[in-house]
PDB file of N, CA and C in Angstrom:
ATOM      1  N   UNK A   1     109.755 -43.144 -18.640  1.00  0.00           N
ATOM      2  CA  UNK A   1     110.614 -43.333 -17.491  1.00  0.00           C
ATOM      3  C   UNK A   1     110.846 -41.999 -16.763  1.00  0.00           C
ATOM      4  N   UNK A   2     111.296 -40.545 -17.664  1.00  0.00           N
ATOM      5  CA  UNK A   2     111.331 -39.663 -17.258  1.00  0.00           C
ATOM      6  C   UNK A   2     110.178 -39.196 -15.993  1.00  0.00           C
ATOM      7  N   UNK A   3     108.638 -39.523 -16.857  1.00  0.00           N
ATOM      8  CA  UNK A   3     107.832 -39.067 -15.639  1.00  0.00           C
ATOM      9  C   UNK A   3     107.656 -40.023 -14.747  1.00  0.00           C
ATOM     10  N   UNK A   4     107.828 -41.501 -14.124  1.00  0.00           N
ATOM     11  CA  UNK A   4     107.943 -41.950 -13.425  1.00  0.00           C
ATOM     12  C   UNK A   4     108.683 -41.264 -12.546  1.00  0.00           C
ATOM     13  N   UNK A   5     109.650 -40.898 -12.877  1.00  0.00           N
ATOM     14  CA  UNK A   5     110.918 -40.488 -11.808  1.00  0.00           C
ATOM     15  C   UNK A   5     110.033 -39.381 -11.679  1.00  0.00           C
ATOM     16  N   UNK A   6     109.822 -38.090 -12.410  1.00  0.00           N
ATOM     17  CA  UNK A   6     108.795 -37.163 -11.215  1.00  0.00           C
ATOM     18  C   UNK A   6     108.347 -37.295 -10.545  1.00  0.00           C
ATOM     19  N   UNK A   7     107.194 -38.251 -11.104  1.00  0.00           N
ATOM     20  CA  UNK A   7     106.523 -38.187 -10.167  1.00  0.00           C
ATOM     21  C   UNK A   7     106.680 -38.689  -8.647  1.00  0.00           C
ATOM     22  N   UNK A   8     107.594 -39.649  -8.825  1.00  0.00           N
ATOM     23  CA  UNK A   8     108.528 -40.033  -7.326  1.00  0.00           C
ATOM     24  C   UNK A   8     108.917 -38.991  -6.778  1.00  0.00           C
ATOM     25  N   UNK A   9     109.651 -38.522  -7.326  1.00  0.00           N
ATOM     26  CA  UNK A   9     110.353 -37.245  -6.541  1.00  0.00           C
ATOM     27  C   UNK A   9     109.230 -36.304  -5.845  1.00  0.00           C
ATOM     28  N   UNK A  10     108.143 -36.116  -7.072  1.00  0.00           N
ATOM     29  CA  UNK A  10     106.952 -34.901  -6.063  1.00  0.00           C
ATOM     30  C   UNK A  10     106.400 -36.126  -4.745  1.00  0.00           C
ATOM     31  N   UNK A  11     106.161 -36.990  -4.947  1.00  0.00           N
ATOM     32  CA  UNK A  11     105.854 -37.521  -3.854  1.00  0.00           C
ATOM     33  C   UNK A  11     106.702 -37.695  -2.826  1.00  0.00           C
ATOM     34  N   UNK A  12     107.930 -37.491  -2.635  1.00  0.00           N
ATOM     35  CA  UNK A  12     109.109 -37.996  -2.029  1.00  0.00           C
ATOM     36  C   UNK A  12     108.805 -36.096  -1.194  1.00  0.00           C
ATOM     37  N   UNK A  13     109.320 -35.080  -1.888  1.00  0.00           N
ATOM     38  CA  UNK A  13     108.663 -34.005  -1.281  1.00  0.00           C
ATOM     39  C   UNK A  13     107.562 -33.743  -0.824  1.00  0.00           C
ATOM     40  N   UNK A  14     106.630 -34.324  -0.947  1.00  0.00           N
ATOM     41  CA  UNK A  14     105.649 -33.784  -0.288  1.00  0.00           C
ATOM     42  C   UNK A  14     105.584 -34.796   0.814  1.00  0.00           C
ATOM     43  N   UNK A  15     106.160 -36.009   0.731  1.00  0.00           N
ATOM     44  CA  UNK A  15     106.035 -36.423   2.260  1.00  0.00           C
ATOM     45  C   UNK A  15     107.203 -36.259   3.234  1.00  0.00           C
ATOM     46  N   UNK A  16     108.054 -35.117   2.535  1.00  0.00           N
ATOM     47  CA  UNK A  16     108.773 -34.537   3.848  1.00  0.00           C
ATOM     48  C   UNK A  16     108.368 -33.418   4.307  1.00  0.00           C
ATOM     49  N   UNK A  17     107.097 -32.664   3.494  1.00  0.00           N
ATOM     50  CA  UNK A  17     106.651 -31.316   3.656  1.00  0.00           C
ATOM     51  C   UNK A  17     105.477 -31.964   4.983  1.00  0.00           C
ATOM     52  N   UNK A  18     104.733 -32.735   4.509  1.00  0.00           N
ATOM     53  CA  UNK A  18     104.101 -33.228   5.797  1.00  0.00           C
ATOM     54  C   UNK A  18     105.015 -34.447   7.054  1.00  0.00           C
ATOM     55  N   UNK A  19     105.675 -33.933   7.838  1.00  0.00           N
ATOM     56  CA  UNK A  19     106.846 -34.680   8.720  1.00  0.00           C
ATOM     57  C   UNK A  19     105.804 -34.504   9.748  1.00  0.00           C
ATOM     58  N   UNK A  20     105.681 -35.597  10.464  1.00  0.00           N
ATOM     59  CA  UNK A  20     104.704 -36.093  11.885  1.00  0.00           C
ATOM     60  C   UNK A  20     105.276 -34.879  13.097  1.00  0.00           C
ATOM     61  N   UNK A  21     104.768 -34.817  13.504  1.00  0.00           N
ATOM     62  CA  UNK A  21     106.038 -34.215  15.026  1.00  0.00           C
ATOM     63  C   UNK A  21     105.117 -34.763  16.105  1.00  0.00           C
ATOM     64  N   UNK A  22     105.703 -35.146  17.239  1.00  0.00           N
ATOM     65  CA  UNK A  22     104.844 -35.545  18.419  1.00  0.00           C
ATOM     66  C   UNK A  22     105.347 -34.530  19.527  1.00  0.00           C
ATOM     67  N   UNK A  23     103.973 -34.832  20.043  1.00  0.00           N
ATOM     68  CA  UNK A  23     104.204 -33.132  21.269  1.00  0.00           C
ATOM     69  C   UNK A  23     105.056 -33.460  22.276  1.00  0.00           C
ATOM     70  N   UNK A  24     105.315 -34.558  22.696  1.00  0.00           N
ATOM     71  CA  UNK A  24     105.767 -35.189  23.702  1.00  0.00           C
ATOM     72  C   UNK A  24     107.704 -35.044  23.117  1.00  0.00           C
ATOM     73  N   UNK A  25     107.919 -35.113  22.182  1.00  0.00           N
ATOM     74  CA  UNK A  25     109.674 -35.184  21.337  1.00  0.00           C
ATOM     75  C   UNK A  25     110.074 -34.086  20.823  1.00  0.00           C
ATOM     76  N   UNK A  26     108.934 -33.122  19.807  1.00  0.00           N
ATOM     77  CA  UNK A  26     109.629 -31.970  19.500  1.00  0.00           C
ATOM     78  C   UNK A  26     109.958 -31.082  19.518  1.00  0.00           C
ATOM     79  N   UNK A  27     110.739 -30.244  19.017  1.00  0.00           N
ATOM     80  CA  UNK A  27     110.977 -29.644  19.633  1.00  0.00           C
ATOM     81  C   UNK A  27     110.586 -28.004  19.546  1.00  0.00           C
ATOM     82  N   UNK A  28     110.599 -26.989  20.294  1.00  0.00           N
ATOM     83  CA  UNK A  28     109.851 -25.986  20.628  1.00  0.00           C
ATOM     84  C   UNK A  28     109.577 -25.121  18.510  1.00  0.00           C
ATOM     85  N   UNK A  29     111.086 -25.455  18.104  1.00  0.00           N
ATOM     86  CA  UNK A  29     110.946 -24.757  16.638  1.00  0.00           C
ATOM     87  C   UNK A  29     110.156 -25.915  16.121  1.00  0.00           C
ATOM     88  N   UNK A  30     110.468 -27.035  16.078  1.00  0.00           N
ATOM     89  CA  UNK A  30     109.187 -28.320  15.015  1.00  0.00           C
ATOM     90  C   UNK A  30     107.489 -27.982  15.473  1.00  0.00           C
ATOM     91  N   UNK A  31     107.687 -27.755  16.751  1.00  0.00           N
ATOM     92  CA  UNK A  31     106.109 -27.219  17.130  1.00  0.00           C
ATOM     93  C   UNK A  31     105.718 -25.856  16.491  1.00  0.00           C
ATOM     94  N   UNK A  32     105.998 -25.170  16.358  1.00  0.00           N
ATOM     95  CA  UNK A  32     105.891 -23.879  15.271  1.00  0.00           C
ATOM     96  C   UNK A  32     105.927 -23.641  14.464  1.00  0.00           C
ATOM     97  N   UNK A  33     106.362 -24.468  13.474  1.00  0.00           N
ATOM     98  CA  UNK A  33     106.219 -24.373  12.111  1.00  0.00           C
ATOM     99  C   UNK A  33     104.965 -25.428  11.684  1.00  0.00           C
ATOM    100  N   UNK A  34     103.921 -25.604  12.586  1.00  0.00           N
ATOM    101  CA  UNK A  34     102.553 -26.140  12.425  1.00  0.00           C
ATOM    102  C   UNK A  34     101.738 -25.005  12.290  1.00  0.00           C
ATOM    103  N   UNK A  35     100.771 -24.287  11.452  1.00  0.00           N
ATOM    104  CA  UNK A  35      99.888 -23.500  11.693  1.00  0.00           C
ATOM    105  C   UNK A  35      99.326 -23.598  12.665  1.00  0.00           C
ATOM    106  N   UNK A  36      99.082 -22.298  13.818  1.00  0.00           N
ATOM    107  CA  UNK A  36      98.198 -22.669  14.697  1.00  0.00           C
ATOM    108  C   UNK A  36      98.829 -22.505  16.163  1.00  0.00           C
ATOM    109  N   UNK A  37     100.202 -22.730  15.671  1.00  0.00           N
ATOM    110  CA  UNK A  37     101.281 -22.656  17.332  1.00  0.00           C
ATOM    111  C   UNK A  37     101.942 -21.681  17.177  1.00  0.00           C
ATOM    112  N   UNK A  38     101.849 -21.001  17.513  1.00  0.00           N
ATOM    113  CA  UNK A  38     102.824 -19.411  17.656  1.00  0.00           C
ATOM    114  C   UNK A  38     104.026 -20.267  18.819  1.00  0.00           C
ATOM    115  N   UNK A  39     105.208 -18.688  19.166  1.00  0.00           N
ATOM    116  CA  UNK A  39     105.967 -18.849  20.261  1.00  0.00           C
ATOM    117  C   UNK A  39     104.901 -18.992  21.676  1.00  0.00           C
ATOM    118  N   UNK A  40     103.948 -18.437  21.912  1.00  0.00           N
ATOM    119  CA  UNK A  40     103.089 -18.582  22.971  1.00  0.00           C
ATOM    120  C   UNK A  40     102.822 -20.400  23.270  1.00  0.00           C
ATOM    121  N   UNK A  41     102.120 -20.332  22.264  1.00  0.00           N
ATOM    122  CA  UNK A  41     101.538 -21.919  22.416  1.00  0.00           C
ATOM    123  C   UNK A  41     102.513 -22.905  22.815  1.00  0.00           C
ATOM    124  N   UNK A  42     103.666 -22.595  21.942  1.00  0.00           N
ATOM    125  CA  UNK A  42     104.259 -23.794  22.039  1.00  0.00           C
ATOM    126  C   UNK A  42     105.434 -23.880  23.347  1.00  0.00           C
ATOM    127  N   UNK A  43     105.531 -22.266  23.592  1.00  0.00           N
ATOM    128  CA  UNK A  43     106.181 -22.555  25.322  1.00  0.00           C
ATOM    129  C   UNK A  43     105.216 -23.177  26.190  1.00  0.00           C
ATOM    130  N   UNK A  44     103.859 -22.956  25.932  1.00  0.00           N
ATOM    131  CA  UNK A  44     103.166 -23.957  27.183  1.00  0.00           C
ATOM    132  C   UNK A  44     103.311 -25.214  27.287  1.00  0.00           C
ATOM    133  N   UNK A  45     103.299 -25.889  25.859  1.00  0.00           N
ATOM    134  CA  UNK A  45     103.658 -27.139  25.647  1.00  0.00           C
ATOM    135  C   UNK A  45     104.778 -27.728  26.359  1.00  0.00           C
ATOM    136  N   UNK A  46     105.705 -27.139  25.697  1.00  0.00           N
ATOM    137  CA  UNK A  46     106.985 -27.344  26.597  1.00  0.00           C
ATOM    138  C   UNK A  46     107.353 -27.347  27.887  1.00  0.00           C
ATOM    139  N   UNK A  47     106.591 -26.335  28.281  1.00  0.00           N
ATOM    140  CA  UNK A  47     106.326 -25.991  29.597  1.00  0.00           C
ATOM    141  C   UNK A  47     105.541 -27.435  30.729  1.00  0.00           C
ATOM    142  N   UNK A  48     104.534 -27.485  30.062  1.00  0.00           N
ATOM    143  CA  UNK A  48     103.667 -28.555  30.372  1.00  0.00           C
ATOM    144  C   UNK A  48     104.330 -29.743  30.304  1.00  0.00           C
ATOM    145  N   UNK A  49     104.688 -30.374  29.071  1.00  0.00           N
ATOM    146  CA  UNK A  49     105.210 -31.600  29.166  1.00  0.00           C
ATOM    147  C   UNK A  49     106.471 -31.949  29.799  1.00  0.00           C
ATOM    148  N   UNK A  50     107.181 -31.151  30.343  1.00  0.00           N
ATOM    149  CA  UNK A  50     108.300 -30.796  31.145  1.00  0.00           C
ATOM    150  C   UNK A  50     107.761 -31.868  32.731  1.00  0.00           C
ATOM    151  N   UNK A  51     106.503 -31.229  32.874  1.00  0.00           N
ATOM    152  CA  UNK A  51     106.195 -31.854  34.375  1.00  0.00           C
ATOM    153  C   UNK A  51     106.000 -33.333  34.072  1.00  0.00           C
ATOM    154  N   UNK A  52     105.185 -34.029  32.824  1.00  0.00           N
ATOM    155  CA  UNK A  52     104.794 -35.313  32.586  1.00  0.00           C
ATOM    156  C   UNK A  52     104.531 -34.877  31.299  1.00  0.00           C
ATOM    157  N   UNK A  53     104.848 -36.506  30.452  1.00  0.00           N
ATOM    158  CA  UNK A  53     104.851 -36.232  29.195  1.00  0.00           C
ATOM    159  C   UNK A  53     103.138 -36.251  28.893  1.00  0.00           C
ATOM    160  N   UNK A  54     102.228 -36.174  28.074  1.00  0.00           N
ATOM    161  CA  UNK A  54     101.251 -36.378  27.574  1.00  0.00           C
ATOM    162  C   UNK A  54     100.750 -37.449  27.112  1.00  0.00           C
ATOM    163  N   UNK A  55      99.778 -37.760  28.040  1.00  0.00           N
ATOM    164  CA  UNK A  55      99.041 -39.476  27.431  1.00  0.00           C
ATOM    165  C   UNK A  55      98.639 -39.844  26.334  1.00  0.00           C
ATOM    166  N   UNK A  56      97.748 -38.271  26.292  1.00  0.00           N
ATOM    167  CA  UNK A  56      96.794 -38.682  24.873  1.00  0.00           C
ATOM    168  C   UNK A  56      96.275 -36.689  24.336  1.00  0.00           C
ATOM    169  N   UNK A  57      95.535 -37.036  23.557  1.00  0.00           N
ATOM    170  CA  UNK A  57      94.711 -35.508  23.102  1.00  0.00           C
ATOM    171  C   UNK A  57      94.283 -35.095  24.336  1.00  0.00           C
ATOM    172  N   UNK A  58      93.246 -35.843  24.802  1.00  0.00           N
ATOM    173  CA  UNK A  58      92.637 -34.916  25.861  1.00  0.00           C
ATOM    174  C   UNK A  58      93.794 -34.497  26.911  1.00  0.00           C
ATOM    175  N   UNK A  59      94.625 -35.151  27.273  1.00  0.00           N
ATOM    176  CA  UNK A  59      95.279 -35.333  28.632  1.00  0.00           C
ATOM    177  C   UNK A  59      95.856 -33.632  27.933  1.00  0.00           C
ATOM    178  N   UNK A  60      96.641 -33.547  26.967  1.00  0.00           N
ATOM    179  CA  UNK A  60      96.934 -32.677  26.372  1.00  0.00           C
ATOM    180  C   UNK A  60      95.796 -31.044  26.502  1.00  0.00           C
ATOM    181  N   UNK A  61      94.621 -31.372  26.033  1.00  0.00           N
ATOM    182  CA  UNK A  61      93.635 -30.721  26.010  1.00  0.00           C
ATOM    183  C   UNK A  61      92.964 -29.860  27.410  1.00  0.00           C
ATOM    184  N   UNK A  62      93.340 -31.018  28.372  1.00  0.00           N
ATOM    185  CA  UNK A  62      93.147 -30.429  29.698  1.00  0.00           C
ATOM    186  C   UNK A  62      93.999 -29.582  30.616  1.00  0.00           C
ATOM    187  N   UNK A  63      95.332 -29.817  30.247  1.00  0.00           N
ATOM    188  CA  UNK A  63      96.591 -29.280  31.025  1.00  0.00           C
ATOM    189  C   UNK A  63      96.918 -28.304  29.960  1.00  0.00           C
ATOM    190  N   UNK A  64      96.699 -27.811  28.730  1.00  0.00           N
ATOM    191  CA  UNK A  64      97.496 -26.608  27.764  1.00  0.00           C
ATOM    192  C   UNK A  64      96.553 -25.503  27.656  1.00  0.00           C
ATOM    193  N   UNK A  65      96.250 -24.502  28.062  1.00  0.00           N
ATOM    194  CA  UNK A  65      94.742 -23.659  27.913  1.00  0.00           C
ATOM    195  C   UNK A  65      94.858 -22.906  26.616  1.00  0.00           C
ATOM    196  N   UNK A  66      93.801 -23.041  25.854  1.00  0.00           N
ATOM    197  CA  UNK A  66      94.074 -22.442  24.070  1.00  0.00           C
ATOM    198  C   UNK A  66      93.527 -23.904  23.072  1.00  0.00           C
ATOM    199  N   UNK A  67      94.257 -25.314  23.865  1.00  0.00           N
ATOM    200  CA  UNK A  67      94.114 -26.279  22.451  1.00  0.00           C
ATOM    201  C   UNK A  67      92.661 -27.009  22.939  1.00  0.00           C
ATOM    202  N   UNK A  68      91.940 -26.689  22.157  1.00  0.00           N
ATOM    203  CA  UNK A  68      90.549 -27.166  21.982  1.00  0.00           C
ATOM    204  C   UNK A  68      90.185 -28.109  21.450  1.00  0.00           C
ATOM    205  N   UNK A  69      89.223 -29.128  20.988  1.00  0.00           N
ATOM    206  CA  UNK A  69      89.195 -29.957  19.801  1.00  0.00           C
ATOM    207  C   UNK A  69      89.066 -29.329  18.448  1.00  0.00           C
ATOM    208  N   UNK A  70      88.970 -28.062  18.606  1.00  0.00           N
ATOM    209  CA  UNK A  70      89.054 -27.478  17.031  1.00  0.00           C
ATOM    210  C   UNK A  70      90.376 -27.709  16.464  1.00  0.00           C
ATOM    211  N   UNK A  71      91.071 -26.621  17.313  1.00  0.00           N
ATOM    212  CA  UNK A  71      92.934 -26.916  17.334  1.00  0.00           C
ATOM    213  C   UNK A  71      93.450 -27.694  16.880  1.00  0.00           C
ATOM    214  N   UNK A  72      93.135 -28.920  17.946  1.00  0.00           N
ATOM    215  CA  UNK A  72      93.513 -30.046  17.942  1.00  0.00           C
ATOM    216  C   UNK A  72      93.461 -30.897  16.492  1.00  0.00           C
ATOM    217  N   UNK A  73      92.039 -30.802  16.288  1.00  0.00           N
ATOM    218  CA  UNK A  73      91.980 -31.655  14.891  1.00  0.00           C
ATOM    219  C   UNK A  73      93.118 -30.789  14.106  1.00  0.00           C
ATOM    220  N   UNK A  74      92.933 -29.406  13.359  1.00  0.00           N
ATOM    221  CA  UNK A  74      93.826 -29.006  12.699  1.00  0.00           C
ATOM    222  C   UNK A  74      95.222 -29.128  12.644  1.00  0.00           C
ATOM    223  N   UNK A  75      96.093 -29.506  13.860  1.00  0.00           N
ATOM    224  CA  UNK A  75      96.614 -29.545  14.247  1.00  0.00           C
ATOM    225  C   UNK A  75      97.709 -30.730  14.021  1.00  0.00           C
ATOM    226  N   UNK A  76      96.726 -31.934  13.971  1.00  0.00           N
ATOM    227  CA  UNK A  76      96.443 -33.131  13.992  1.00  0.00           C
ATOM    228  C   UNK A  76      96.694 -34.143  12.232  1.00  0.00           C
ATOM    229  N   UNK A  77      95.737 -32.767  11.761  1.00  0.00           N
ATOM    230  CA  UNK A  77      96.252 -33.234  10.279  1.00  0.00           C
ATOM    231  C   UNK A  77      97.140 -32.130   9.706  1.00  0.00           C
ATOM    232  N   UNK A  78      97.845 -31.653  10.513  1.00  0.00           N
ATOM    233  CA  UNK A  78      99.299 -31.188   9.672  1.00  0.00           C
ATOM    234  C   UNK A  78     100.705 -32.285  10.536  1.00  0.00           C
ATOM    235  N   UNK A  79      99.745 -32.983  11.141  1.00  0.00           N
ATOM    236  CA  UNK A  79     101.086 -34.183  11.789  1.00  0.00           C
ATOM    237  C   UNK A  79     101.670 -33.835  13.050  1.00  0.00           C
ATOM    238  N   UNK A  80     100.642 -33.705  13.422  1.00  0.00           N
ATOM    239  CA  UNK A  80     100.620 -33.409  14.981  1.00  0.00           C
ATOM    240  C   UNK A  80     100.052 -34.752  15.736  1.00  0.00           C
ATOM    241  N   UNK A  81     101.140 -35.211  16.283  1.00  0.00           N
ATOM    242  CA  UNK A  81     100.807 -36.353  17.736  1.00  0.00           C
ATOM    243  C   UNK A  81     100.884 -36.490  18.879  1.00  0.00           C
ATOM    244  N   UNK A  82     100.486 -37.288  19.581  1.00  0.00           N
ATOM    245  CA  UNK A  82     100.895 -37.253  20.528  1.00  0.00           C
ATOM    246  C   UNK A  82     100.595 -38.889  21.223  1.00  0.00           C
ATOM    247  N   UNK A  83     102.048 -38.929  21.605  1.00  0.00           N
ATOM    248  CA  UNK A  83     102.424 -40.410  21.876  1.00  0.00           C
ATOM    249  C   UNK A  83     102.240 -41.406  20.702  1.00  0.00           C
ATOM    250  N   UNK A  84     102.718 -40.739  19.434  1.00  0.00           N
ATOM    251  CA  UNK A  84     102.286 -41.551  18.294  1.00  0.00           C
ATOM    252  C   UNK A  84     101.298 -41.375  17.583  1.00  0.00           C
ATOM    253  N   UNK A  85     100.332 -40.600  17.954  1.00  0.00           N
ATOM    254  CA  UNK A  85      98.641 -40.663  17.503  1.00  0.00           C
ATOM    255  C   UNK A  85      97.755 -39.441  16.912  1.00  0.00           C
ATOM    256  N   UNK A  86      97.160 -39.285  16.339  1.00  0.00           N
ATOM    257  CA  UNK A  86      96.445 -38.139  15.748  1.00  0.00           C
ATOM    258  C   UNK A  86      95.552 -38.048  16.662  1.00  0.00           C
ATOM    259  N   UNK A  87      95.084 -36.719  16.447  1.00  0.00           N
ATOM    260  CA  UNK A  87      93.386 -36.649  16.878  1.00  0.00           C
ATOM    261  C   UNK A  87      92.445 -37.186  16.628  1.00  0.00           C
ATOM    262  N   UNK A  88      91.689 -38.064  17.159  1.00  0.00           N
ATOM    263  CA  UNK A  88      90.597 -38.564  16.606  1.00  0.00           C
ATOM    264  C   UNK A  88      89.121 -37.863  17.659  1.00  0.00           C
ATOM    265  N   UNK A  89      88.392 -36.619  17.006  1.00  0.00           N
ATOM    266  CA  UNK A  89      87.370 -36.327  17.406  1.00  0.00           C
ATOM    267  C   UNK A  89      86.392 -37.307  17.622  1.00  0.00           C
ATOM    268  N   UNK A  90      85.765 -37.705  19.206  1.00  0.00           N
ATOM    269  CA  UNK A  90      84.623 -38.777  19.182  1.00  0.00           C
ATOM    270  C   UNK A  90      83.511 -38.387  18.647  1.00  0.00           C
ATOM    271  N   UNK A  91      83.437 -37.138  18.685  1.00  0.00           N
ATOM    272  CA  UNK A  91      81.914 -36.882  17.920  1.00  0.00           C
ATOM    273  C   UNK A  91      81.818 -37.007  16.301  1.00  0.00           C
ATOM    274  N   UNK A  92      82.367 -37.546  15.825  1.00  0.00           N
ATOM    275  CA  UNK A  92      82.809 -37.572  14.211  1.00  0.00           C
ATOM    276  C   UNK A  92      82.264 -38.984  14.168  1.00  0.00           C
TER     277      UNK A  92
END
């Protein structure tokens, strides 16, 4: 019983260590504590989605200069969304 309950618990932490954030809701500190977004990056974001929120990756991809599909994927699997959604590279 004892390790049942561990092992809940490590799982219970580690799915708050991976928390989704969407580009479009969070906020300038939740965007930075993603590898990959410094204070730079993530004022553009902010910056950007300020005028209109973000459709999708690309829409994202085209209006932020820096997030690439490299980025992006990485980005993407530390729980990065946008409008709900991961990256999904088409060439994959």
């Amino acid at each position: 019983m004892n390790k049942l309950i561990a092992v809940l618990l490590s799982l219970l932490m580690c799915a708050s260590a991976f928390a989704a954030v969407d580009v479009n809701t969070g906020t300038q500190a939740e965007l930075e504590q993603l590898k990959g977004i410094g204070p730079d990056l993530s004022q553009r974001l902010v910056d950007e989605r300020a005028k209109a929120p973000f459709v999708d990756w690309d829409d994202l991809m085209k209006r932020v200069p820096g997030v690439k599909k490299r980025l992006a994927l990485r980005l993407s699997e530390q729980g990065l969304t946008v409008s709900g959604r991961g990256y999904a590279d088409p060439a994959r």
